[in-house]
N, C-alpha and C. Protein backbone atom coordinates (compact mmCIF):
# COMPACT_ATOMS: atom_id res chain seq x y z
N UNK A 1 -73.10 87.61 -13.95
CA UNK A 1 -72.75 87.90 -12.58
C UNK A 1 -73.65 87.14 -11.62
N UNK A 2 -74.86 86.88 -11.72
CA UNK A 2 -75.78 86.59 -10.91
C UNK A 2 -75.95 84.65 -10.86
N UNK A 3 -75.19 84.70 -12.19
CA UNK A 3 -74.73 82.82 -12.37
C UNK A 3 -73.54 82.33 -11.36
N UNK A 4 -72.40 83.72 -11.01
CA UNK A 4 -71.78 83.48 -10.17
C UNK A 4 -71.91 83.47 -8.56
N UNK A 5 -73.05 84.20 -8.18
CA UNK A 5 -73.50 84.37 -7.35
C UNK A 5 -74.32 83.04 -6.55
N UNK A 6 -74.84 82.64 -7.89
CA UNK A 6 -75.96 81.46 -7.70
C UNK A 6 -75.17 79.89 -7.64
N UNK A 7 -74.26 79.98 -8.19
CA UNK A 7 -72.78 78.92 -8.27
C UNK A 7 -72.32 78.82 -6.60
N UNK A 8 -72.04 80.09 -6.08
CA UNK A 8 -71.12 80.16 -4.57
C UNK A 8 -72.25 79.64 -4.04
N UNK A 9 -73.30 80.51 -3.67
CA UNK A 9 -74.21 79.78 -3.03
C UNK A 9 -74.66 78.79 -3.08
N UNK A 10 -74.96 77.69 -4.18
CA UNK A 10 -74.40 76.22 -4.22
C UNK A 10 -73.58 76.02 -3.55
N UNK A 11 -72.65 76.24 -3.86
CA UNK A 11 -71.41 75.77 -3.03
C UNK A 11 -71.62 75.46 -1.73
N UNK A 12 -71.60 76.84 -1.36
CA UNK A 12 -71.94 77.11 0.29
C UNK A 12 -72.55 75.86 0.82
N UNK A 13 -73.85 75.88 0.18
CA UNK A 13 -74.89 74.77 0.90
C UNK A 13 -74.23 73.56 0.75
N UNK A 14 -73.71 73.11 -0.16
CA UNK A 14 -72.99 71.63 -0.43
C UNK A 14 -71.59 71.40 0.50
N UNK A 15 -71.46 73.17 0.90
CA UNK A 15 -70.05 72.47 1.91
C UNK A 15 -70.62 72.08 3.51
N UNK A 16 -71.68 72.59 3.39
CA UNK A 16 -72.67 72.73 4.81
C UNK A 16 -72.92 71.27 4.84
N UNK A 17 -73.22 70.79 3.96
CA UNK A 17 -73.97 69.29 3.70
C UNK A 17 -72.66 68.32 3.72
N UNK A 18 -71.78 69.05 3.29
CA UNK A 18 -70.68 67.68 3.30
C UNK A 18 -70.02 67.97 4.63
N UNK A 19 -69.94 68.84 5.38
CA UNK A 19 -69.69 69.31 6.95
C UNK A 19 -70.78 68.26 7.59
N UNK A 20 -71.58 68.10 7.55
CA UNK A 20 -72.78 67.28 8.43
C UNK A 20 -72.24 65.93 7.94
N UNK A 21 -71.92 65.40 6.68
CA UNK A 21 -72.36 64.08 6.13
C UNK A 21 -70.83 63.84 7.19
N UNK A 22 -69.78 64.43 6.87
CA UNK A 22 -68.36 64.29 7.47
C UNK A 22 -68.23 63.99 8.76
N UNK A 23 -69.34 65.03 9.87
CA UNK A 23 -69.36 64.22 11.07
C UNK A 23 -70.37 63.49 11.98
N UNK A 24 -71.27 63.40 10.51
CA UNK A 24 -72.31 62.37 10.99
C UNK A 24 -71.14 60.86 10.95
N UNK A 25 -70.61 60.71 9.58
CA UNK A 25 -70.27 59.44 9.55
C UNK A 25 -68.57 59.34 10.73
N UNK A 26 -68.45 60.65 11.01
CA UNK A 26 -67.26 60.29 12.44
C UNK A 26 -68.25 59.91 13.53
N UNK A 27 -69.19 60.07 13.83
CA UNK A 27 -69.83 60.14 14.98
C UNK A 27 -70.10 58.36 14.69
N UNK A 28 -70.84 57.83 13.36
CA UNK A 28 -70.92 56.39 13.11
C UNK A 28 -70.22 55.37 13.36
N UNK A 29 -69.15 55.93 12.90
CA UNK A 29 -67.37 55.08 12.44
C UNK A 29 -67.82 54.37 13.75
N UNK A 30 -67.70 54.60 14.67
CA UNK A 30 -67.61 53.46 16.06
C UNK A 30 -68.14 52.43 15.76
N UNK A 31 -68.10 51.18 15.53
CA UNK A 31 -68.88 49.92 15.84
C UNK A 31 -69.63 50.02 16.88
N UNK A 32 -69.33 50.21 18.16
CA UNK A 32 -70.50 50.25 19.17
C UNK A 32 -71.63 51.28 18.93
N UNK A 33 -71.81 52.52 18.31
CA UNK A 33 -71.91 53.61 17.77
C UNK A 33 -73.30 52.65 16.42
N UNK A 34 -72.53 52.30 15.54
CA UNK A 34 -72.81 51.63 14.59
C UNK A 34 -74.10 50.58 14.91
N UNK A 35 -73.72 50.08 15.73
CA UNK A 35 -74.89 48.53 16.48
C UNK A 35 -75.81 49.39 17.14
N UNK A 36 -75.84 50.33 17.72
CA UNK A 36 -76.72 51.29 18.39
C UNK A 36 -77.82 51.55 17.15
N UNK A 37 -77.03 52.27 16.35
CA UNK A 37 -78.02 52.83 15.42
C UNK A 37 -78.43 51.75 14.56
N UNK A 38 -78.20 50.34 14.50
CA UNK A 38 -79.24 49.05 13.34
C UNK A 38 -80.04 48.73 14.67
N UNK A 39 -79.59 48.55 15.63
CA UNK A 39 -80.59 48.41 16.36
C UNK A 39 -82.00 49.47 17.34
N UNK A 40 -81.30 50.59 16.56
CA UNK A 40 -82.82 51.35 16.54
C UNK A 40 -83.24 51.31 15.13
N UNK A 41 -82.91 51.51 14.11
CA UNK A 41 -83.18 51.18 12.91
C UNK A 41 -84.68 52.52 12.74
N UNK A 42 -85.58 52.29 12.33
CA UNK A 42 -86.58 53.05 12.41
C UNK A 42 -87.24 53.71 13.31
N UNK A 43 -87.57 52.72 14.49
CA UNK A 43 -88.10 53.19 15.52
C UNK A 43 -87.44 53.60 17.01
N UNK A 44 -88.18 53.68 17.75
CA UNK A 44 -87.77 54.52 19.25
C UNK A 44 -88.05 53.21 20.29
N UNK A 45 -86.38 53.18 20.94
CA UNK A 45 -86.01 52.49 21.91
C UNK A 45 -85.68 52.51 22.99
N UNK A 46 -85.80 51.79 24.23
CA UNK A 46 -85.52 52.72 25.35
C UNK A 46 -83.89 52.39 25.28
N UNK A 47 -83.28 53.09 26.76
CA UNK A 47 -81.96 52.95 26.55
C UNK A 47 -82.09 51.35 27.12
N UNK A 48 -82.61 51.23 27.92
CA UNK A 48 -82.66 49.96 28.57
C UNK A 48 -82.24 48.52 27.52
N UNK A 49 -83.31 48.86 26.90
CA UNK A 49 -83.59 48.00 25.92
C UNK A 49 -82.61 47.88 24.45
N UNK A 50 -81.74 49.04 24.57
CA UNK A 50 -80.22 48.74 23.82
C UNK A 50 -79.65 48.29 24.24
N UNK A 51 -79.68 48.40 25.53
CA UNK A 51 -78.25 48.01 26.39
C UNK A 51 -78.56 46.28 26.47
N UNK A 52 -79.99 45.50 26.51
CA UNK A 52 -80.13 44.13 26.19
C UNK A 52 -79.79 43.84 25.02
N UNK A 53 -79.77 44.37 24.21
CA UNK A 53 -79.58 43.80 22.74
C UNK A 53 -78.36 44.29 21.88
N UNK A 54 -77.20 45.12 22.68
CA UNK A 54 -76.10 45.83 22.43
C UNK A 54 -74.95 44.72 23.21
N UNK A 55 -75.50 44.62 24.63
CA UNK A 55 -74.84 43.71 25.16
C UNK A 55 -73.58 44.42 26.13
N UNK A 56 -73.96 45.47 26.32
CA UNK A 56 -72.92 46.08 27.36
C UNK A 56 -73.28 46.81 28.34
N UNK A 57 -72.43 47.42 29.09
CA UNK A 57 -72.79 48.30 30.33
C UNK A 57 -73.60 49.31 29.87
N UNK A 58 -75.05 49.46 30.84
CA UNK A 58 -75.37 51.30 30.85
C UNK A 58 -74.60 52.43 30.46
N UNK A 59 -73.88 52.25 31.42
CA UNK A 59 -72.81 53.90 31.13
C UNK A 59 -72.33 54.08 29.98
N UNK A 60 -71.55 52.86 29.57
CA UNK A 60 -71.07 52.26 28.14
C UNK A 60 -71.89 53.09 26.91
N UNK A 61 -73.09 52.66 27.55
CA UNK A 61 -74.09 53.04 25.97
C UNK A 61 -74.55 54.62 26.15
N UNK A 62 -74.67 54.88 27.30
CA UNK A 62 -74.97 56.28 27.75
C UNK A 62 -74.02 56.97 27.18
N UNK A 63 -72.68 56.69 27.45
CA UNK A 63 -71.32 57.67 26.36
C UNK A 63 -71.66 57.76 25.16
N UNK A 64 -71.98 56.58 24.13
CA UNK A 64 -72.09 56.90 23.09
C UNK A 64 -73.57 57.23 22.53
N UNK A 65 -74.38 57.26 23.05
CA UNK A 65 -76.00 57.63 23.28
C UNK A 65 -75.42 59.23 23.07
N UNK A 66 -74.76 59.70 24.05
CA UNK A 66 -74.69 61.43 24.10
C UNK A 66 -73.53 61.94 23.13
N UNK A 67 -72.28 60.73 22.48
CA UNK A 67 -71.95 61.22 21.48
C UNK A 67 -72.52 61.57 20.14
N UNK A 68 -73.71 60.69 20.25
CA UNK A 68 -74.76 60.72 18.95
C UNK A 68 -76.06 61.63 18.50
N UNK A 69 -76.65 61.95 20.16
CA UNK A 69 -76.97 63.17 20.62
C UNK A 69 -76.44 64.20 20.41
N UNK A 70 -74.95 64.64 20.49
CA UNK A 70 -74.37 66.29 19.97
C UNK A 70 -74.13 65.97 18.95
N UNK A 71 -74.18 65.40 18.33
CA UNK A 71 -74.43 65.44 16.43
C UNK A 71 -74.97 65.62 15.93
N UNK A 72 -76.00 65.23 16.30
CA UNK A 72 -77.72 65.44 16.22
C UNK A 72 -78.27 64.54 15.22
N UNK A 73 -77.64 63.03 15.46
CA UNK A 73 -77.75 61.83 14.99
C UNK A 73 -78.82 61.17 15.59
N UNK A 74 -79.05 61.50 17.16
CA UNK A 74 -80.25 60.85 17.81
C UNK A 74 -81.09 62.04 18.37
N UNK A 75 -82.38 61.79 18.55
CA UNK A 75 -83.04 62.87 19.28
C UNK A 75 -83.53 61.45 20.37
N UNK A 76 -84.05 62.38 21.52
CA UNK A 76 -84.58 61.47 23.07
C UNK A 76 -85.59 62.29 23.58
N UNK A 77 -86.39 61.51 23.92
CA UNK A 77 -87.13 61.93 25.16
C UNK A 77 -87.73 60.82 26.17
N UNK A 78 -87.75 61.76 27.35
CA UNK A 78 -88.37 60.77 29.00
C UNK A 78 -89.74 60.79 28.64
N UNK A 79 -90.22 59.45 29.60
CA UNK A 79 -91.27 59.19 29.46
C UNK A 79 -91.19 58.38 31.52
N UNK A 80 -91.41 59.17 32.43
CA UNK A 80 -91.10 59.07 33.78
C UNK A 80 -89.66 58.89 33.89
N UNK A 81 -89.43 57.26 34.21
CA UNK A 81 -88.18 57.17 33.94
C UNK A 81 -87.09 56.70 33.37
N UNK A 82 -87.96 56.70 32.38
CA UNK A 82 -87.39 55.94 30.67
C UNK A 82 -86.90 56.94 30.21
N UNK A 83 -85.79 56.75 29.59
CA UNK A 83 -85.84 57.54 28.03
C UNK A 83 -84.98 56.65 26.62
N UNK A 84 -85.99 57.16 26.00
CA UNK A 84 -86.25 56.75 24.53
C UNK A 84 -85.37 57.32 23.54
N UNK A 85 -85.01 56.71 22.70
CA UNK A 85 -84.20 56.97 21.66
C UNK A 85 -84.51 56.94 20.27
N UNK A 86 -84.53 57.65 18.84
CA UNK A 86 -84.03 57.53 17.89
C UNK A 86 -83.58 58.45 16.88
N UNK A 87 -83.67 57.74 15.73
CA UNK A 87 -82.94 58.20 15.03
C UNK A 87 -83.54 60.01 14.22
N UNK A 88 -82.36 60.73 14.36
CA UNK A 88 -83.09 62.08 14.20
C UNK A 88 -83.43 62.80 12.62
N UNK A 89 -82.99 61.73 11.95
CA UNK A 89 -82.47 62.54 10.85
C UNK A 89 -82.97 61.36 9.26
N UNK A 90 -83.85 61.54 8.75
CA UNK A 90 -84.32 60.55 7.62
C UNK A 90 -83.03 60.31 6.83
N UNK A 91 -82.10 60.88 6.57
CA UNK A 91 -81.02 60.70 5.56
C UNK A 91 -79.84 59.45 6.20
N UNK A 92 -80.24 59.83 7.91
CA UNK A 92 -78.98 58.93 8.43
C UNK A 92 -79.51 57.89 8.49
N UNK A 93 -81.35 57.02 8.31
CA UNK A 93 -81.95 55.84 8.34
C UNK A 93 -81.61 55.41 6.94
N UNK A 94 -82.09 56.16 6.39
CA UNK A 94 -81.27 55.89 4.61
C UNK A 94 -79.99 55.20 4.90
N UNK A 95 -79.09 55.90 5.22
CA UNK A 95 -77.69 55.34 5.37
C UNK A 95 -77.43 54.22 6.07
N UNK A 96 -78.12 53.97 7.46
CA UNK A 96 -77.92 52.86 7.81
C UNK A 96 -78.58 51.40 6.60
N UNK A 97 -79.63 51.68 6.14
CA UNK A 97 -80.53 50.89 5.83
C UNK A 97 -79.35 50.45 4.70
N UNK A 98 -78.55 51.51 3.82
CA UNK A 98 -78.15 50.97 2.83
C UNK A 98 -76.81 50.40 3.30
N UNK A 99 -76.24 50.53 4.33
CA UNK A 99 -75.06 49.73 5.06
C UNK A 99 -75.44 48.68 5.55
N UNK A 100 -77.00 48.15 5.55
CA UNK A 100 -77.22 46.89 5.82
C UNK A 100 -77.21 46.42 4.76
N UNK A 101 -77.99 46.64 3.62
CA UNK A 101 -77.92 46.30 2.49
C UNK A 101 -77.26 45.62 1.91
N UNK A 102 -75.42 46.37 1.84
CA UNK A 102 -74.23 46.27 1.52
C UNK A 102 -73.58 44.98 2.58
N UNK A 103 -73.83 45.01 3.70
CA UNK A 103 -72.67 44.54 4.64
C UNK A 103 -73.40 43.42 5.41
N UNK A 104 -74.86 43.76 5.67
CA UNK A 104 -75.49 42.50 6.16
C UNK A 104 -76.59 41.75 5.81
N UNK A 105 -75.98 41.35 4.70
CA UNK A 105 -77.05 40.38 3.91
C UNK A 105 -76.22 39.33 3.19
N UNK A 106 -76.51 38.02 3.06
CA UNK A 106 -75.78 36.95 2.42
C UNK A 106 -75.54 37.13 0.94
N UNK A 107 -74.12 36.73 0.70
CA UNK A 107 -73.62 37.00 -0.62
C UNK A 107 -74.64 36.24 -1.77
């Protein structure tokens, strides 16, 4: 009885985990979304400084900055009147790192 008990509750946690992995990688799927997060890669960026190396409008990146934010894909904080960006979560640097791996590196 207590093997079945210990089975669900597995479960449970693995559906919790595949609930996160499911809309971490909807929140990714975006290409613009996508270039955001290799170009924070490890460390903390301002927004400013995505938006030079992303190559688009403020607001632009601000939308998907706060789609990535309620996921809880990015964490931020101000610093006067900066604010800084990265990545919130060690499993989702994993993931990017190994989608570079895969997708941007010469055959």
């Amino acid at each position: 009885m207590n093997t079945v008990i210990s089975e669900a509750s597995e479960l449970m946690e693995k559906e919790e985990d595949i609930e996160r992995a499911s809309r971490s990688l909807k929140a990714m799927a975006h290409p613009l979304r996508l270039k955001i997060l290799c170009v924070l890669g490890n460390r903390e960026v301002s927004v400013q400084d995505i938006v030079d190396c992303v190559g688009t409008s403020q607001s632009n990146i601000s939308q998907h900055l706060a789609i990535l934010r309620e996921k809880d894909i990015l964490a931020c904080r101000k610093d006067a009147n900066r604010v800084y960006y990265r990545v919130s979560d060690a499993r989702t640097l994993r993931l990017i790192g190994m989608m570079q791996d895969v997708f941007c590196r010469s055959v």
